[in-house]
Protein backbone atom coordinates (compact mmCIF):
# COMPACT_ATOMS: atom_id res chain seq x y z
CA UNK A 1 0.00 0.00 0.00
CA UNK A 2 1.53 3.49 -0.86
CA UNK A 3 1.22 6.36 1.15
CA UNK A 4 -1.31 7.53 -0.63
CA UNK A 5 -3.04 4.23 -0.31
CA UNK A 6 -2.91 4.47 3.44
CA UNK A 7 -3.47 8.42 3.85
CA UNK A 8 -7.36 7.38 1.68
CA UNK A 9 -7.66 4.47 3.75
CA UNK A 10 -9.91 5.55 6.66
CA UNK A 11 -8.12 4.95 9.63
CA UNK A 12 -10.58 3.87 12.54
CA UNK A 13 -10.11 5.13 16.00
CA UNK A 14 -10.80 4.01 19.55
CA UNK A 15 -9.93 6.81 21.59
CA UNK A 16 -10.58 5.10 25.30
CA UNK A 17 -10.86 6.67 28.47
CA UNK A 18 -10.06 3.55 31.19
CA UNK A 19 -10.51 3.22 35.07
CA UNK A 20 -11.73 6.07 37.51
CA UNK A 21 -10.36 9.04 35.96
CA UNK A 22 -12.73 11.58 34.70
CA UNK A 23 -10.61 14.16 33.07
CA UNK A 24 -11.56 13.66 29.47
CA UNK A 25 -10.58 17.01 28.07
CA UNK A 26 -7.43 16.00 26.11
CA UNK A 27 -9.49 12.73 25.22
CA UNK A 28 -11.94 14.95 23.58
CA UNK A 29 -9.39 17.21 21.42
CA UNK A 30 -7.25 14.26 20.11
CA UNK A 31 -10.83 12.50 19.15
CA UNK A 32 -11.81 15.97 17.66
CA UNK A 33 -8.58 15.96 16.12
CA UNK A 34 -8.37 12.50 14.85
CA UNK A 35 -11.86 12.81 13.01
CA UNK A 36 -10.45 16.47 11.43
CA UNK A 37 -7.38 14.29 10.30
CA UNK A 38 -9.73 11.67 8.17
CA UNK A 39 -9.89 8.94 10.30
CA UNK A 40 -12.56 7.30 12.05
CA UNK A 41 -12.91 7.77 15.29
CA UNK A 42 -15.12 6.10 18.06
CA UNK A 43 -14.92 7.48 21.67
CA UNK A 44 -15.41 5.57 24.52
CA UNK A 45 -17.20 7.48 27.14
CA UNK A 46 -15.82 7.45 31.47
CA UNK A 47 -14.96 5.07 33.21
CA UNK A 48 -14.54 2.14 31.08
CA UNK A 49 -12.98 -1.38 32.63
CA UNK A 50 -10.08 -2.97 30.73
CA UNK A 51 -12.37 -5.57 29.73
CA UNK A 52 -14.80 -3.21 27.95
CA UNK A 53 -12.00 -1.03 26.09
CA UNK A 54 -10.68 -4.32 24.39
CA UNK A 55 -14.47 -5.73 23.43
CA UNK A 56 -14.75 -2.11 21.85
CA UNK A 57 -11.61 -2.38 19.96
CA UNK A 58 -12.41 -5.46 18.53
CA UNK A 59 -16.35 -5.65 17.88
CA UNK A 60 -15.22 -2.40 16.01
CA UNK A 61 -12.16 -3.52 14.11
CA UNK A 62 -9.89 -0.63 15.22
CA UNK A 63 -6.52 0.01 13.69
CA UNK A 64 -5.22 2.62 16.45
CA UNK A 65 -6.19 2.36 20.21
CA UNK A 66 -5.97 5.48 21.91
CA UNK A 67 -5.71 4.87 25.34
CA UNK A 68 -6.09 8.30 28.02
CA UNK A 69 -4.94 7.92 31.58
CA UNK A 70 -4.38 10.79 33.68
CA UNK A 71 -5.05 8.56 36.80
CA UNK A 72 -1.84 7.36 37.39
CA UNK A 73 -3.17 3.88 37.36
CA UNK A 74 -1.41 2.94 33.47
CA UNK A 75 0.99 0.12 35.14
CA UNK A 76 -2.28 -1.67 36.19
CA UNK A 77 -4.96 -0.84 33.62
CA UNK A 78 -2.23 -0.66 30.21
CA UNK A 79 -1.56 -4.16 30.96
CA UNK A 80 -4.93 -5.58 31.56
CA UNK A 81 -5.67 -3.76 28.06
CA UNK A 82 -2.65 -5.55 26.19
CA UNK A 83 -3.30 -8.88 27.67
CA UNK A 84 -7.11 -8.85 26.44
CA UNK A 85 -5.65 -7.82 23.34
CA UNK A 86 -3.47 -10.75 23.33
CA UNK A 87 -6.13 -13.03 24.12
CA UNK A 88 -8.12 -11.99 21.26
CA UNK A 89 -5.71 -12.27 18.34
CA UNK A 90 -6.08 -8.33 17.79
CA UNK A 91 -2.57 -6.89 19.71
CA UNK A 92 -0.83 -7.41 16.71
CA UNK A 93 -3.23 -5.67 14.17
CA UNK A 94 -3.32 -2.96 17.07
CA UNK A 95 -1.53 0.58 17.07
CA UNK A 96 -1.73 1.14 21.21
CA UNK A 97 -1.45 4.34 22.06
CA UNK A 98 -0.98 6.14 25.23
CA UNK A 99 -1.80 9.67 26.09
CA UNK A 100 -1.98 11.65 29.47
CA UNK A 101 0.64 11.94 32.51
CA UNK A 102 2.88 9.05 32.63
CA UNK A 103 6.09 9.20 34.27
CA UNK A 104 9.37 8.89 32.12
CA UNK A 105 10.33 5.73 34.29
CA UNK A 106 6.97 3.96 32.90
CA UNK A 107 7.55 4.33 29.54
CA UNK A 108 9.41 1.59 28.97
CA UNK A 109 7.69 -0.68 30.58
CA UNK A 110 4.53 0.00 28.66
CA UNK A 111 6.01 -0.24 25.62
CA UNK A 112 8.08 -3.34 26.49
CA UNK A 113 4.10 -4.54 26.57
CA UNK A 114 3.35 -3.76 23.18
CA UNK A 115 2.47 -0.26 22.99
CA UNK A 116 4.14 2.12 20.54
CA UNK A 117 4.30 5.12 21.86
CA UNK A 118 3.50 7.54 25.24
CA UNK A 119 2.57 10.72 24.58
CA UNK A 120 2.66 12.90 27.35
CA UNK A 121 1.34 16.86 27.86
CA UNK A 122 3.12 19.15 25.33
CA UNK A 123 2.77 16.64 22.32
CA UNK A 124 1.67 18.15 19.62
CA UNK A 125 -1.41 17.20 17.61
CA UNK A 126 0.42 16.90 14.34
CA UNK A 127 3.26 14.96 15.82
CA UNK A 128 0.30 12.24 17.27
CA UNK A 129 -1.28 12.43 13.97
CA UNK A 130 2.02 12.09 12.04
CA UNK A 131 2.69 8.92 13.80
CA UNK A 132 -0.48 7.28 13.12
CA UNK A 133 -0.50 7.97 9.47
CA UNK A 134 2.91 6.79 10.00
CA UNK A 135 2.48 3.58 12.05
CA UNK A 136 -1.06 2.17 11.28
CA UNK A 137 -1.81 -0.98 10.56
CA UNK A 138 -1.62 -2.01 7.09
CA UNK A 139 -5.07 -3.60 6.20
């Protein structure tokens, strides 16, 4: 597929707000964003559970999972996320994302999981949207 190929393609979206955090502001603009950008983009809504983010990503077929945690709970919830993945065949057909406040010492370890890239406050829009054009799956 050429660039232009994949920049036609529409790129679908789950932009997922997991656990108890409510601040969905941020969640909001890169959804806004996304959808301004071409691709598809399906929003979770609060509060979701692990389990509920991953049956959303793959009833819908997502290429890019968007994950927002400003909680400071991504060391538990990431990995619940990536193992459900796992289970269902769909981590490696999966662009994981995360966005929000995660220490630089927790980086690693979420991307030793599987995700493919943290992007913390200050990121810009084009630079997250760059790297999904970039980095989605091929389909």
């Amino acid at each position: 597929m050429t660039m232009s190929e994949q920049e036609q393609r529409s790129i679908r979206c789950l932009v997922a707000k997991v656990g108890l955090d409510g601040h969905d502001r941020g969640a909001h603009v890169i959804a806004r964003a996304f959808r301004d950008a071409g691709f598809e983009v399906i929003y979770s809504g609060l509060h979701k559970a692990p389990e509920e983010i991953v049956q959303a990503a793959v009833q819908e077929d997502v290429d890019v999972l968007g994950i927002s945690i400003l909680s400071g709970a991504h060391n538990t919830l990431v990995p619940k996320i990536m193992s459900g993945l796992e289970e269902y065949d769909a981590k490696e057909d999966t662009l994981v994302l995360v966005g929000g406040v995660v220490p630089d010492e927790d980086k690693q370890q979420l991307e030793d999981l599987g995700v493919a890239a943290v992007f913390g406050p200050g990121t810009s829009i084009e630079e997250t949207i760059e790297f999904v054009r970039e980095n989605a799956p091929e389909r």
